[in-house]
C-alpha atoms as a PDB file:
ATOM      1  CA  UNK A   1       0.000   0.000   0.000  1.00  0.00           C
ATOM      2  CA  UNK A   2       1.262   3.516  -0.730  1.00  0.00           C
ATOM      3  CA  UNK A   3       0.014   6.826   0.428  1.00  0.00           C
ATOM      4  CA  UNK A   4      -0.408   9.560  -2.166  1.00  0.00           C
ATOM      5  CA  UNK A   5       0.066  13.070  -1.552  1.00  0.00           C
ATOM      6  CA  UNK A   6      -1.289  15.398  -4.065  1.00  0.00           C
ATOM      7  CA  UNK A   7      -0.060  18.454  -4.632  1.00  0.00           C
ATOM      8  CA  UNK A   8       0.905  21.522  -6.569  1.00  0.00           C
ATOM      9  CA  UNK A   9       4.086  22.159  -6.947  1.00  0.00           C
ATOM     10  CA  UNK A  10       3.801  25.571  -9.067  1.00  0.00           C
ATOM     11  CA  UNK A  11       0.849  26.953  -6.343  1.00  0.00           C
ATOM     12  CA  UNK A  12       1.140  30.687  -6.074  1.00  0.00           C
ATOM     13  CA  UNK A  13      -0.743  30.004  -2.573  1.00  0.00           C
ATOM     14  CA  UNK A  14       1.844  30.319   0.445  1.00  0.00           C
ATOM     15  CA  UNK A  15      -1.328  28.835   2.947  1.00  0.00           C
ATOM     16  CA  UNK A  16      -1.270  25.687   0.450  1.00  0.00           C
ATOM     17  CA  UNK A  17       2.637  25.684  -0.223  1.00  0.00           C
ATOM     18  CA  UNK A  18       2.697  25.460   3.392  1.00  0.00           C
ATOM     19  CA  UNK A  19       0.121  22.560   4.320  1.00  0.00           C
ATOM     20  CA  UNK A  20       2.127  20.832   1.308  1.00  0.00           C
ATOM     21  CA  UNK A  21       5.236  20.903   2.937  1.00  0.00           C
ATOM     22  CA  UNK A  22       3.786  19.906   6.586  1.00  0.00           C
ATOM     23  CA  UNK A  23       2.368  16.999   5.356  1.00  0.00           C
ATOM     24  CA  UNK A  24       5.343  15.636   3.329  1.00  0.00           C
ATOM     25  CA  UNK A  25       7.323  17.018   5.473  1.00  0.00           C
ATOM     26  CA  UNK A  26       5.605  14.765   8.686  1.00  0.00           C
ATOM     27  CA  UNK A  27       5.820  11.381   6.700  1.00  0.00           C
ATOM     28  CA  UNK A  28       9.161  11.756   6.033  1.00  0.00           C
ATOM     29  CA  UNK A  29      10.267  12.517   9.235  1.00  0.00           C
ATOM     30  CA  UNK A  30       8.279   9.502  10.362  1.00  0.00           C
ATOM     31  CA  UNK A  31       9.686   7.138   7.737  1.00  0.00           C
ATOM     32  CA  UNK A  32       6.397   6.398   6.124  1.00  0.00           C
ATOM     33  CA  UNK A  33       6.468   5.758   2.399  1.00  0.00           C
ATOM     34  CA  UNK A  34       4.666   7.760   0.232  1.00  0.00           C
ATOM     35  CA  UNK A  35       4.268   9.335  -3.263  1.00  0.00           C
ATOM     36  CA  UNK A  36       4.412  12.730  -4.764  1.00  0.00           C
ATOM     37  CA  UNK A  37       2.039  13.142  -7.365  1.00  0.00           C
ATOM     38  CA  UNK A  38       1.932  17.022  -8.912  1.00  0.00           C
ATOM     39  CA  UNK A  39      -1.447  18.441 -10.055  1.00  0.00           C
ATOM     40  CA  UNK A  40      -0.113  21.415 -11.790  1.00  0.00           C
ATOM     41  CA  UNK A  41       2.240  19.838 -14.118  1.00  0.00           C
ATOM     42  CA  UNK A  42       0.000  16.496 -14.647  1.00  0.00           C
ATOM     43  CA  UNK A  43      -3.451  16.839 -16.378  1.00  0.00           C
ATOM     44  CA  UNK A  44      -4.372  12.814 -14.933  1.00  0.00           C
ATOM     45  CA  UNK A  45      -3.344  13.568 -11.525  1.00  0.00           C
ATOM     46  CA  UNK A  46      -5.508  16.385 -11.203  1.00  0.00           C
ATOM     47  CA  UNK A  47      -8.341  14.710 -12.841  1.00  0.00           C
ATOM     48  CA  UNK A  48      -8.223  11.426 -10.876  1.00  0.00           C
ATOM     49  CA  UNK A  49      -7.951  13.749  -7.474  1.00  0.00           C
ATOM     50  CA  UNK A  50     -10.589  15.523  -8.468  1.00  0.00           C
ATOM     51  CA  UNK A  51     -12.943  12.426  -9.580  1.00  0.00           C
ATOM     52  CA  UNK A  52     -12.078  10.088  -6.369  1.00  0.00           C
ATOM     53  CA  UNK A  53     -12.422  13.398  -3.821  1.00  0.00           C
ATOM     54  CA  UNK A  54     -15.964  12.246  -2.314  1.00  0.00           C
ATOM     55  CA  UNK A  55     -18.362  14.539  -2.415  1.00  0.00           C
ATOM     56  CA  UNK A  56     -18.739  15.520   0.690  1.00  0.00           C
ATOM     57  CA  UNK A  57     -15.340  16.289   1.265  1.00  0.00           C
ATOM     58  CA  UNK A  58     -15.393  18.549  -2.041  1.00  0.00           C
ATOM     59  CA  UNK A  59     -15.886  22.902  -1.381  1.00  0.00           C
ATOM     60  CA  UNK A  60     -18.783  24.488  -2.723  1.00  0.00           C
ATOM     61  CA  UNK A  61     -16.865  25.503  -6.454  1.00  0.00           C
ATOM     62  CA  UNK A  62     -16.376  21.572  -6.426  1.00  0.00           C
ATOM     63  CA  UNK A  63     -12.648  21.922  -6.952  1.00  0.00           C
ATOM     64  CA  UNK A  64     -10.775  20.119  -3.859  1.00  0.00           C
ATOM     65  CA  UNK A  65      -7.697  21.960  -2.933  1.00  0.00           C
ATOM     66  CA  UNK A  66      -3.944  20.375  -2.166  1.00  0.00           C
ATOM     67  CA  UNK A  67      -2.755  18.423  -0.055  1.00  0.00           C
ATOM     68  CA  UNK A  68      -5.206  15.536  -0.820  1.00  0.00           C
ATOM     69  CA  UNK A  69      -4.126  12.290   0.746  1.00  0.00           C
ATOM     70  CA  UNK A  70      -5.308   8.696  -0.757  1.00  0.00           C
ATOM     71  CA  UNK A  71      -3.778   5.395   0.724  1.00  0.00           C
ATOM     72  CA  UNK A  72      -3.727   3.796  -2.733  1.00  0.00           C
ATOM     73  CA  UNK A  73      -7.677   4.344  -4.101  1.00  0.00           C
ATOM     74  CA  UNK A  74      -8.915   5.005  -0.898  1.00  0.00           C
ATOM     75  CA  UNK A  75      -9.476   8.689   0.001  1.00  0.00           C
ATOM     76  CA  UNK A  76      -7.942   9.639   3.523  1.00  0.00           C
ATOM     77  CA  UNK A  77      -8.270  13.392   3.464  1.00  0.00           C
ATOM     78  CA  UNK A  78      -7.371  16.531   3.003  1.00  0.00           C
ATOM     79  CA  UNK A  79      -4.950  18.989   5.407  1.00  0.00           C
ATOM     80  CA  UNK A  80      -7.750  19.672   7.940  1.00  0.00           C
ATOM     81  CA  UNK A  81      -8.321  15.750   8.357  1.00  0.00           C
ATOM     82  CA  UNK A  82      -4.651  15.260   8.329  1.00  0.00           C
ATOM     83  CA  UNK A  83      -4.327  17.804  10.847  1.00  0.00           C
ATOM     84  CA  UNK A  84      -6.701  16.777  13.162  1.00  0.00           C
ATOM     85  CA  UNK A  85      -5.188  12.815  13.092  1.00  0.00           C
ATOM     86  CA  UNK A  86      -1.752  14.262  13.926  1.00  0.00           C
ATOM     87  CA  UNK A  87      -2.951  16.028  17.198  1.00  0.00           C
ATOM     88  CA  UNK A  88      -4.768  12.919  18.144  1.00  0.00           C
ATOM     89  CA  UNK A  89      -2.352  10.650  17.580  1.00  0.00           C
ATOM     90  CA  UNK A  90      -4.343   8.541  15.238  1.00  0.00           C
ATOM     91  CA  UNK A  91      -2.320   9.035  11.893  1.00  0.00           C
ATOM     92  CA  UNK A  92      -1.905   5.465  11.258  1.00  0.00           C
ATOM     93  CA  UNK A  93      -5.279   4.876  11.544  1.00  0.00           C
ATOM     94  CA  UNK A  94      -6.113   7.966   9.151  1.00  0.00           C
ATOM     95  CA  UNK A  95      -4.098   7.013   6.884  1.00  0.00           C
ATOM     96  CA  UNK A  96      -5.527   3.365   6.840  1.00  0.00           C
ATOM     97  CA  UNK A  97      -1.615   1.736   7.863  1.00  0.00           C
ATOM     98  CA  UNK A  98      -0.793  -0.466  10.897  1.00  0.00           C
ATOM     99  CA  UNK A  99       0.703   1.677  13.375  1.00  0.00           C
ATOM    100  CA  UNK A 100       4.236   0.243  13.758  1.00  0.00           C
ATOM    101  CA  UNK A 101       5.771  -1.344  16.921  1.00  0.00           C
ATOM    102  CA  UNK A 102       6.171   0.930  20.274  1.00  0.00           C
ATOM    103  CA  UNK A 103       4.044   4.229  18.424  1.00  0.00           C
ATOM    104  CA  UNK A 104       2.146   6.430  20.617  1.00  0.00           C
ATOM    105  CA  UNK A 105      -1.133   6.497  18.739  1.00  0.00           C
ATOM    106  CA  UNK A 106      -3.700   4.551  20.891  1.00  0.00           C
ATOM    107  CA  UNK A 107      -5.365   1.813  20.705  1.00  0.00           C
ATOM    108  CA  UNK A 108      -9.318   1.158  20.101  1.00  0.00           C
ATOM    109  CA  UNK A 109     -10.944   1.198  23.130  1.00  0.00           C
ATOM    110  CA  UNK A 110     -12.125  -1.786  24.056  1.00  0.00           C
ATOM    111  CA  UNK A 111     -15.607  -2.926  24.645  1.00  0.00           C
ATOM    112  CA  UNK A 112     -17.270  -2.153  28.149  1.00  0.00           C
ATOM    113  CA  UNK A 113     -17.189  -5.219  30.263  1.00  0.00           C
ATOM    114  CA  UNK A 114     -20.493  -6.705  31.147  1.00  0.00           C
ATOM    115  CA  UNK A 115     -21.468  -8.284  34.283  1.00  0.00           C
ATOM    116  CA  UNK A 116     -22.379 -11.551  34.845  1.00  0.00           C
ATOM    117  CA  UNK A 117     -26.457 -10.557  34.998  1.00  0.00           C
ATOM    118  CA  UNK A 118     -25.804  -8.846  31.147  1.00  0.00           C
ATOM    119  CA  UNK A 119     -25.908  -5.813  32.118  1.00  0.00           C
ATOM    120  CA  UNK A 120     -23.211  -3.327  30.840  1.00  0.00           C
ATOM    121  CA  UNK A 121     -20.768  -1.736  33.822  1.00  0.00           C
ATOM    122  CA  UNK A 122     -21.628   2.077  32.741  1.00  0.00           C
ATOM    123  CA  UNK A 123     -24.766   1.834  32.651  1.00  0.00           C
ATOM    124  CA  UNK A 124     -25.730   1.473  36.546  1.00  0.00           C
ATOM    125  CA  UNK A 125     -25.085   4.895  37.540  1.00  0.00           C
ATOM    126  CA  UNK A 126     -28.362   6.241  39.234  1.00  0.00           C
ATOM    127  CA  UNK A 127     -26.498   6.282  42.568  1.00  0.00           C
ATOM    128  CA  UNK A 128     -23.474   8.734  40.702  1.00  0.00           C
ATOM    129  CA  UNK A 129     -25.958  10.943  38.806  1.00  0.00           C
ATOM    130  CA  UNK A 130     -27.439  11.480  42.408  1.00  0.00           C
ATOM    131  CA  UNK A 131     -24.436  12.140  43.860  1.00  0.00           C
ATOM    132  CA  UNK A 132     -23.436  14.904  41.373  1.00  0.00           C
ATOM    133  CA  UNK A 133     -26.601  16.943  41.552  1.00  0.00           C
ATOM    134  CA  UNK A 134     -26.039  16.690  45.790  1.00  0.00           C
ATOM    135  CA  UNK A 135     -22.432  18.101  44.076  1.00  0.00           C
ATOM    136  CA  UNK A 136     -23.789  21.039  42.399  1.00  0.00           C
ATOM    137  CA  UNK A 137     -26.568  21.882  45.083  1.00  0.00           C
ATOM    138  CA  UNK A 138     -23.304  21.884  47.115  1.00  0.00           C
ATOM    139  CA  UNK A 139     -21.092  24.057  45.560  1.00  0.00           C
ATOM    140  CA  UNK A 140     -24.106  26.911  45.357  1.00  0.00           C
ATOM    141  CA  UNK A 141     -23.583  26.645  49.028  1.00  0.00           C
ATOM    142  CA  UNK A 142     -20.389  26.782  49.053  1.00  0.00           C
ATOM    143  CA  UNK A 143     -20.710  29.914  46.809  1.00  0.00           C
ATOM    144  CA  UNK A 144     -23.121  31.580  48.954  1.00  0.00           C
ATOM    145  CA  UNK A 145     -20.421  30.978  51.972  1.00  0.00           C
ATOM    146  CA  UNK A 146     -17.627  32.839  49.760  1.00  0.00           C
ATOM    147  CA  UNK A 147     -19.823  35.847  48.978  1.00  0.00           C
ATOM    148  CA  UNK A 148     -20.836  36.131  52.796  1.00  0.00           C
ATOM    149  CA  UNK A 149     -17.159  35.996  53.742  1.00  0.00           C
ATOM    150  CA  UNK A 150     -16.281  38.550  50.707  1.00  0.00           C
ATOM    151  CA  UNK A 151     -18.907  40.569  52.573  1.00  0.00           C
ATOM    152  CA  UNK A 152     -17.386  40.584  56.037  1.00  0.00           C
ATOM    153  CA  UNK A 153     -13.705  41.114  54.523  1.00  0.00           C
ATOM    154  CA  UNK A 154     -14.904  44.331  52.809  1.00  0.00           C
ATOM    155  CA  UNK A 155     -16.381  45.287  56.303  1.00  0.00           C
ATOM    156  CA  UNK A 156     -13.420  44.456  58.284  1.00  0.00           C
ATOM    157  CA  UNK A 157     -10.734  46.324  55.648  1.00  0.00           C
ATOM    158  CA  UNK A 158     -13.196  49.716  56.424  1.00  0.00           C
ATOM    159  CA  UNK A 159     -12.830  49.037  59.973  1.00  0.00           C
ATOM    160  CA  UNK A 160      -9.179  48.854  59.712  1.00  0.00           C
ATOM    161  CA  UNK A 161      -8.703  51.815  57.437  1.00  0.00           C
ATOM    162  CA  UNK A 162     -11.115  53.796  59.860  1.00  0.00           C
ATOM    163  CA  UNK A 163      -9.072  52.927  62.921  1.00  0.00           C
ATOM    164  CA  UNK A 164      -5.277  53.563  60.822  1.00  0.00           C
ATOM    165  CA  UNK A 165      -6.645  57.111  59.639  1.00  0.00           C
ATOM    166  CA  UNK A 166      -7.348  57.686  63.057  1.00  0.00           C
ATOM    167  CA  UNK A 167      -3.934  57.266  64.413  1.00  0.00           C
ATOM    168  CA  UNK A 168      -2.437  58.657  61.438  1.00  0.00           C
ATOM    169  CA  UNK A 169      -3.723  62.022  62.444  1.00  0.00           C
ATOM    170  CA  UNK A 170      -2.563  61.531  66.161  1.00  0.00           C
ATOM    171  CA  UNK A 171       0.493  60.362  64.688  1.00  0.00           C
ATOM    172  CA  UNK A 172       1.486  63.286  62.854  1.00  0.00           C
ATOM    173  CA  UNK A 173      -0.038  65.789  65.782  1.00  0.00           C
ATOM    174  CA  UNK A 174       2.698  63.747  68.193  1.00  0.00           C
ATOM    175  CA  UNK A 175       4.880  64.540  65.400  1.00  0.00           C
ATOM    176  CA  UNK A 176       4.176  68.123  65.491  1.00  0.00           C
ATOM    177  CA  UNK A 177       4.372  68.188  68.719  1.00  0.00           C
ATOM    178  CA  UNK A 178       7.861  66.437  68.839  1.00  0.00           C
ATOM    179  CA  UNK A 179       9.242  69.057  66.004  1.00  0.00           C
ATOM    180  CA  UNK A 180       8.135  71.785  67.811  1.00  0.00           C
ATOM    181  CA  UNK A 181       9.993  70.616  70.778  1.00  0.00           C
ATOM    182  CA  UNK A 182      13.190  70.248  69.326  1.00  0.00           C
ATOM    183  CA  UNK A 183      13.251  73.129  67.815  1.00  0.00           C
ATOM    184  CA  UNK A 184      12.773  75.567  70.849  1.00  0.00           C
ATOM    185  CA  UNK A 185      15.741  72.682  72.572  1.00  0.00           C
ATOM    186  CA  UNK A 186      17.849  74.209  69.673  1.00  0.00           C
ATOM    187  CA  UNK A 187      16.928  77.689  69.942  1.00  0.00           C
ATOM    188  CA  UNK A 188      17.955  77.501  74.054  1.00  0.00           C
ATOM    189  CA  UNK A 189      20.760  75.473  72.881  1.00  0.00           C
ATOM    190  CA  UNK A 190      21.931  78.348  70.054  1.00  0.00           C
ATOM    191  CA  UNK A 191      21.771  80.855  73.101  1.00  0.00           C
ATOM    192  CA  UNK A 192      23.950  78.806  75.079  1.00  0.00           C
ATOM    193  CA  UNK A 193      26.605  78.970  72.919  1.00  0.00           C
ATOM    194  CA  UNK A 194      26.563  82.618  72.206  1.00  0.00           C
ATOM    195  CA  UNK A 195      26.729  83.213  75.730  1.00  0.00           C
ATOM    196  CA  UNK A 196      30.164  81.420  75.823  1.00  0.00           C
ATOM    197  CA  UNK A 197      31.262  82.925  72.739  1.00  0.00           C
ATOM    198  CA  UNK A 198      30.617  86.050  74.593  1.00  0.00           C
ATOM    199  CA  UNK A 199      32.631  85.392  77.913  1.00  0.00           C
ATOM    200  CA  UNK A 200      35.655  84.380  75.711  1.00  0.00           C
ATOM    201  CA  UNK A 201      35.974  87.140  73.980  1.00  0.00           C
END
């Protein structure tokens, strides 16, 4: 099986020159053989993408765009698809291949075990859908709570600024008071020492 990779190598779109070049440039970096077929220089490459594009994949003009990726006749996708496998990890699958040995793309899920009355394991889960509503009913409580303490917090900050505005202005009145005092200790001290300048003299 080989994957084909359509695209236009004479594009004058730099969006399209660049989804070209991711694509190619991923499944080379991840070893995975592929072919380059060119839509621009190729009439039957660009009218067999165009014919095996399903319909529902094609844009409204009806004229699918490249990169357009087949695994031999089967259409994977285009750059969107692509895109989309690679961030899930699921490229091997998208690209119809066997993922190889030791990859990170995960594995089908397995089927739900039943129990041994044939009933499926997910499905008894009256007692958890109760729990989560007793959740929610919960957490409006709990949000009630946080607004009442927001409440009291706003309260207490007034109280506080109230009380520090308070002894900021007996703060700077002792201050005053304080400046005031050394200043006439200065003056009595300045007269002091004139006196002795006097005597000398």
């Amino acid at each position: 099986m080989v994957i084909k990779v359509f695209v236009a190598t004479s594009s004058g779109s730099i969006a399209i020159r660049k989804k070209q070049q991711e694509v190619v440039g991923f499944l080379e970096a991840n070893k995975i053989d592929f072919k380059e077929l060119d839509i621009a220089g190729d009439e039957d490459n660009r009218k067999w993408m165009r014919e095996n594009v399903p319909g529902e994949k094609k844009p409204q003009n009806g004229i699918p765009l490249p990169p357009q990726i087949f695994n031999e006749e089967q259409y994977c996708g285009d750059f969107d698809s692509f895109f989309s496998a690679k961030e899930e990890n699921i490229i091997y699958s998208f690209l119809g291949l066997a993922p190889p040995p030791g990859s990170k793309e995960t594995k089908p899920l397995e089927e739900e075990p039943s129990l041994p009355n044939g009933e499926v394991v997910g499905e008894a889960q009256s007692p958890a859908e109760g729990t989560e509503e007793a959740g929610e009913s919960g957490e409006n409580e709990a949000q009630k709570e946080d607004k009442e303490d927001e409440g009291n917090l706003a309260e207490s900050q007034e109280e506080k600024a109230g009380e520090v505005t308070e002894e900021g202005a007996g703060g700077d009145a002792e201050e005053e008071e304080a400046e005031k005092g050394e200043a006439e200790a200065g003056g009595e001290a300045g007269g002091e020492e004139g006196e002795e300048g006097g005597e000398e003299s």
